[in-house]
Protein backbone atom coordinates (compact mmCIF):
# COMPACT_ATOMS: atom_id res chain seq x y z
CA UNK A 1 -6.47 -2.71 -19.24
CA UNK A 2 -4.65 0.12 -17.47
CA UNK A 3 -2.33 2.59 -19.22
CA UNK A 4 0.24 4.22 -17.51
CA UNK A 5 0.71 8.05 -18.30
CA UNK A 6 3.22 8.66 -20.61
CA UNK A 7 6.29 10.69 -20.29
CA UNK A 8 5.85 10.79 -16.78
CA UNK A 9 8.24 8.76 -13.88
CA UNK A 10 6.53 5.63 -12.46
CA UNK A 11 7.19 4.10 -9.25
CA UNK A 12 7.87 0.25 -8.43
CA UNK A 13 7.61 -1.04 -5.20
CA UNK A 14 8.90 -4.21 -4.38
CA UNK A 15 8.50 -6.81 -1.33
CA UNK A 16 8.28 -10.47 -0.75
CA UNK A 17 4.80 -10.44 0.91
CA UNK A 18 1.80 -8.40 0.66
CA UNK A 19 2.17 -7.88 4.90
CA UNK A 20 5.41 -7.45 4.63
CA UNK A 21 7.62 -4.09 6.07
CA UNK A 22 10.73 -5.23 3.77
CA UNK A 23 10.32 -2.97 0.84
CA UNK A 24 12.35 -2.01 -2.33
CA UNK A 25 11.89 0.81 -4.49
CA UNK A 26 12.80 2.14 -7.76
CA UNK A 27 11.41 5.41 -10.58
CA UNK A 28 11.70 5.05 -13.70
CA UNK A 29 10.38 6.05 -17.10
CA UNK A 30 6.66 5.45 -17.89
CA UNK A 31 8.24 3.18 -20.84
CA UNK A 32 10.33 1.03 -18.67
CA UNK A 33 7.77 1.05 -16.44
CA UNK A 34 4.89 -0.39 -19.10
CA UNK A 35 7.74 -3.07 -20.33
CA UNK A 36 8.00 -4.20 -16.82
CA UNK A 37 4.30 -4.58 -17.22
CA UNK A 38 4.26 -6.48 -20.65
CA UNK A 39 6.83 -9.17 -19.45
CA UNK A 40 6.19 -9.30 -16.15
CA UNK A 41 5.85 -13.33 -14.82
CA UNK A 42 2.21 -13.06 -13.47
CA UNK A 43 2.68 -17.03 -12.66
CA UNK A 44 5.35 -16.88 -9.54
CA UNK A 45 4.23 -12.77 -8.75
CA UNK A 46 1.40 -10.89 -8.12
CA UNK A 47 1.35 -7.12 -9.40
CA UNK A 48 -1.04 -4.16 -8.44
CA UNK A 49 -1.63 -0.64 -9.36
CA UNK A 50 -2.36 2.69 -7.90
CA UNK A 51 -5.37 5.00 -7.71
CA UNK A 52 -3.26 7.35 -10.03
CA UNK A 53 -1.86 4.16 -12.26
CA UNK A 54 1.84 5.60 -11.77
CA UNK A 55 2.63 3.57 -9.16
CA UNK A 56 3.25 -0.72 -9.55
CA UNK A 57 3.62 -2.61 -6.40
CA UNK A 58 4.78 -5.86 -7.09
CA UNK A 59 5.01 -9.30 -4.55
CA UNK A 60 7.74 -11.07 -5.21
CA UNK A 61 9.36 -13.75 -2.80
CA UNK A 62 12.66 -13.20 -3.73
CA UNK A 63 12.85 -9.69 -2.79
CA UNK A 64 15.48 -9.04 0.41
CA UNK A 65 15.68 -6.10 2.75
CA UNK A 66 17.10 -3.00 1.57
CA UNK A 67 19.61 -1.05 4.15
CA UNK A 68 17.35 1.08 5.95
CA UNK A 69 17.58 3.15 9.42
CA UNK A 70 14.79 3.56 11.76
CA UNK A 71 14.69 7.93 12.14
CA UNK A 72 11.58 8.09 14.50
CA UNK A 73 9.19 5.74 16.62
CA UNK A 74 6.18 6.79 19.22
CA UNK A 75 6.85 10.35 19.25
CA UNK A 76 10.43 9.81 20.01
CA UNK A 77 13.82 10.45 17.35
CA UNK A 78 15.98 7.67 16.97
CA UNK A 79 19.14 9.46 15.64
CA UNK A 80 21.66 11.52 17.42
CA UNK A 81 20.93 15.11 17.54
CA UNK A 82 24.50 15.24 15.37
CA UNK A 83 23.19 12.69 13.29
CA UNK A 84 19.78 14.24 12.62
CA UNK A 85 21.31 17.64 11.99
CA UNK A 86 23.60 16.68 9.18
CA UNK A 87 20.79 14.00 7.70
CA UNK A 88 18.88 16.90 6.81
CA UNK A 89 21.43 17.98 4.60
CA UNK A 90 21.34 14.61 2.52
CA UNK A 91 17.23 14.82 2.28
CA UNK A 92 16.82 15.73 -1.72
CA UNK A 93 14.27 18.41 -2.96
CA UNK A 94 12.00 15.53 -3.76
CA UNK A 95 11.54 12.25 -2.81
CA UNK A 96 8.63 9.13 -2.37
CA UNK A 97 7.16 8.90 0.31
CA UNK A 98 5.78 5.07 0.88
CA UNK A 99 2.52 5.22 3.54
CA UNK A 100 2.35 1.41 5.03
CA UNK A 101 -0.17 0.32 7.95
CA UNK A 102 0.55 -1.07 10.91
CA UNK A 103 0.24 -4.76 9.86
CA UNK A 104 2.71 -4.51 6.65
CA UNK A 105 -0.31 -3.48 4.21
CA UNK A 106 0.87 -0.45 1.54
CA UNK A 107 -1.25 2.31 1.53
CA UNK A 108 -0.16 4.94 -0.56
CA UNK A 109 2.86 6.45 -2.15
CA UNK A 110 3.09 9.72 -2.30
CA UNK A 111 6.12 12.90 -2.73
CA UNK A 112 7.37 14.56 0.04
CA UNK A 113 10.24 17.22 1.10
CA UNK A 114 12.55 18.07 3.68
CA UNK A 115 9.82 19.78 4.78
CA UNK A 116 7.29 17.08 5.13
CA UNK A 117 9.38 15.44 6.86
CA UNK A 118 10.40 17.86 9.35
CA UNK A 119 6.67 18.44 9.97
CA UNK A 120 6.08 14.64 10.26
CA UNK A 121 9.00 13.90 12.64
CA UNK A 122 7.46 16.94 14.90
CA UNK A 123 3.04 16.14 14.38
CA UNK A 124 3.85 12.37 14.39
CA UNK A 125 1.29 12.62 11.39
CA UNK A 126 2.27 11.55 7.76
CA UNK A 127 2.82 14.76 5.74
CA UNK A 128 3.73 15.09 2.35
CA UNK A 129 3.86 17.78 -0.64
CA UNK A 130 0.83 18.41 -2.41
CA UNK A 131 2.43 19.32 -6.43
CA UNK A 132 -1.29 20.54 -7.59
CA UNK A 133 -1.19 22.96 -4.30
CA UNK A 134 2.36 23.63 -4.14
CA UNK A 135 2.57 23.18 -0.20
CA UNK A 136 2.77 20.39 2.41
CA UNK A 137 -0.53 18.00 2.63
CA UNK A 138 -1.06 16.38 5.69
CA UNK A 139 -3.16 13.70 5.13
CA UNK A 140 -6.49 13.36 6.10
CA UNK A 141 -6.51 16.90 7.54
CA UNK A 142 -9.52 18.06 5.36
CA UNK A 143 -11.28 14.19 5.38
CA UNK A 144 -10.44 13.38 8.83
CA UNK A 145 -8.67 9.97 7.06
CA UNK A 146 -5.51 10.88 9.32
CA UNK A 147 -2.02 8.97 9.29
CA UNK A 148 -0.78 8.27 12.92
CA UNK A 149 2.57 7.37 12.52
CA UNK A 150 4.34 4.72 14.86
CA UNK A 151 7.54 5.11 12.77
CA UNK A 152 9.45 6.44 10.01
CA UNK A 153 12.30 4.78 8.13
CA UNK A 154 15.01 6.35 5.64
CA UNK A 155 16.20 4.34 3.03
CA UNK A 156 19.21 4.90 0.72
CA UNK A 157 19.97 4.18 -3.04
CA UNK A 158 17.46 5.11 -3.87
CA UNK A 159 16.28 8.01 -0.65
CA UNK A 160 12.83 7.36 0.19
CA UNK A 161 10.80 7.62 3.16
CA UNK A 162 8.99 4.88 4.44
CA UNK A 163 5.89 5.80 6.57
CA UNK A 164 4.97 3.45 9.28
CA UNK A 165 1.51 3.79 10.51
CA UNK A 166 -1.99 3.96 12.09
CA UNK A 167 -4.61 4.31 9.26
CA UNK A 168 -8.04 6.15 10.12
CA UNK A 169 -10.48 5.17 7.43
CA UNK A 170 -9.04 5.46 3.77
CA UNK A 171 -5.61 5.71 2.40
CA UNK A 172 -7.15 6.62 -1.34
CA UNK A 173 -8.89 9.68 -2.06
CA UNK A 174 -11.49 7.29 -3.42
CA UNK A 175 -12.61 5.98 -0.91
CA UNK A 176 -10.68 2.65 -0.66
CA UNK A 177 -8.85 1.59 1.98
CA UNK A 178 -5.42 1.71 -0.26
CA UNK A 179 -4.80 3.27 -3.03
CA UNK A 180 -3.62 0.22 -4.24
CA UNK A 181 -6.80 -2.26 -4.73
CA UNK A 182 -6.48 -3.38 -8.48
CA UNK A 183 -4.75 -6.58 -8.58
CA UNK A 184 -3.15 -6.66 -12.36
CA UNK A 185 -3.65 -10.44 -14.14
CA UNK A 186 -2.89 -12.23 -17.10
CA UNK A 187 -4.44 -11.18 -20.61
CA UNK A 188 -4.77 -7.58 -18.85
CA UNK A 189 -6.93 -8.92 -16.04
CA UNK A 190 -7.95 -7.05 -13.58
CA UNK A 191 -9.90 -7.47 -10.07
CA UNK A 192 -10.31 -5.15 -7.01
CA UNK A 193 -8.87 -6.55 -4.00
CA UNK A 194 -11.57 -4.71 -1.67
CA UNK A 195 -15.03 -5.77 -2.05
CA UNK A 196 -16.46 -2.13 -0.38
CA UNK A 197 -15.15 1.25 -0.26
CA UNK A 198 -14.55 2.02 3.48
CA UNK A 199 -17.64 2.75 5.33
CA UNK A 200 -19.65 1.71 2.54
């Protein structure tokens, strides 16, 4: 049984396949969030849940691809310098930032700023904004667990940023390779999806 923290946003992530670089996204309250739980159709979806429990990625096959527009690949900015210049403008104080690896997998979701982003774009590593240190986190830079990115989308309606990239050992602080390996079930079922922690 998990039990998402109240009075607090929670994040839903949505896409048709586990592997799968189509991805949907959505915050809302930590009671929406635990109805969406209580009815959700465990019978035609599957539905997992983060390190932290306030983030819910759910597999569903009839999710479709949300407008979003490739900002960076292999070192190398995809938008006009006119168009990059007034895109920063647009980037909100806050925002998710949605790690993925290479072959689809999610890794992590995390908050970033302009600022992360900025530093991301330039490093080519995934960077983010640490609330309990009140600064930008690149990640892996104390473990070594590094994000090399091989691209970076920006998605509208809602504005997050979806991380493309290169995992070195573990996404989740423990240990596991994602932060997202508790597979929700029926009844309030629940099994790990990774049988070891990474280099265990």
């Amino acid at each position: 049984m998990i039990q998402l923290p109240s009075g607090k946003e929670i994040t839903i992530i949505s896409k048709p396949s586990l592997d799968s670089k189509v991805v949907s996204l959505r915050v809302v309250s930590s009671k929406l969030a635990q109805e969406f739980v209580d009815h959700f159709e465990f019978g035609n979806k599957q539905l997992f849940v983060d390190c932290d429990e306030d983030t819910l990625l759910e597999i569903d096959p009839n999710v479709k691809e949300e407008n979003k527009r490739l900002l960076w690949e292999s070192g190398h900015l995809k938008f006009t310098a006119d168009d990059w210049m007034s895109f920063q403008e647009t980037i909100p104080p806050l925002s998710p930032f949605l790690a993925q690896d290479l072959s689809g997998k999610d890794l992590m979701l995390a908050w970033g700023k302009k600022e992360s982003l900025l530093s991301a774009v330039d490093s080519g590593l995934g960077t983010y904004f640490s609330r309990s240190r009140n600064g930008k986190w690149v990640k892996g830079e104390e473990s070594g667990h590094l994000q090399n990115l091989s691209a970076i989308y920006v998605h509208s309606n809602p504005f997050f940023i979806q991380y493309v990239t290169g995992q070195i050992g573990a996404a989740c602080h423990t240990g596991y390779y994602s932060c997202f390996f508790r597979e929700l079930g029926p009844n309030d079922t629940i099994s790990f999806v990774y049988s070891n922690k990474v280099g265990a």
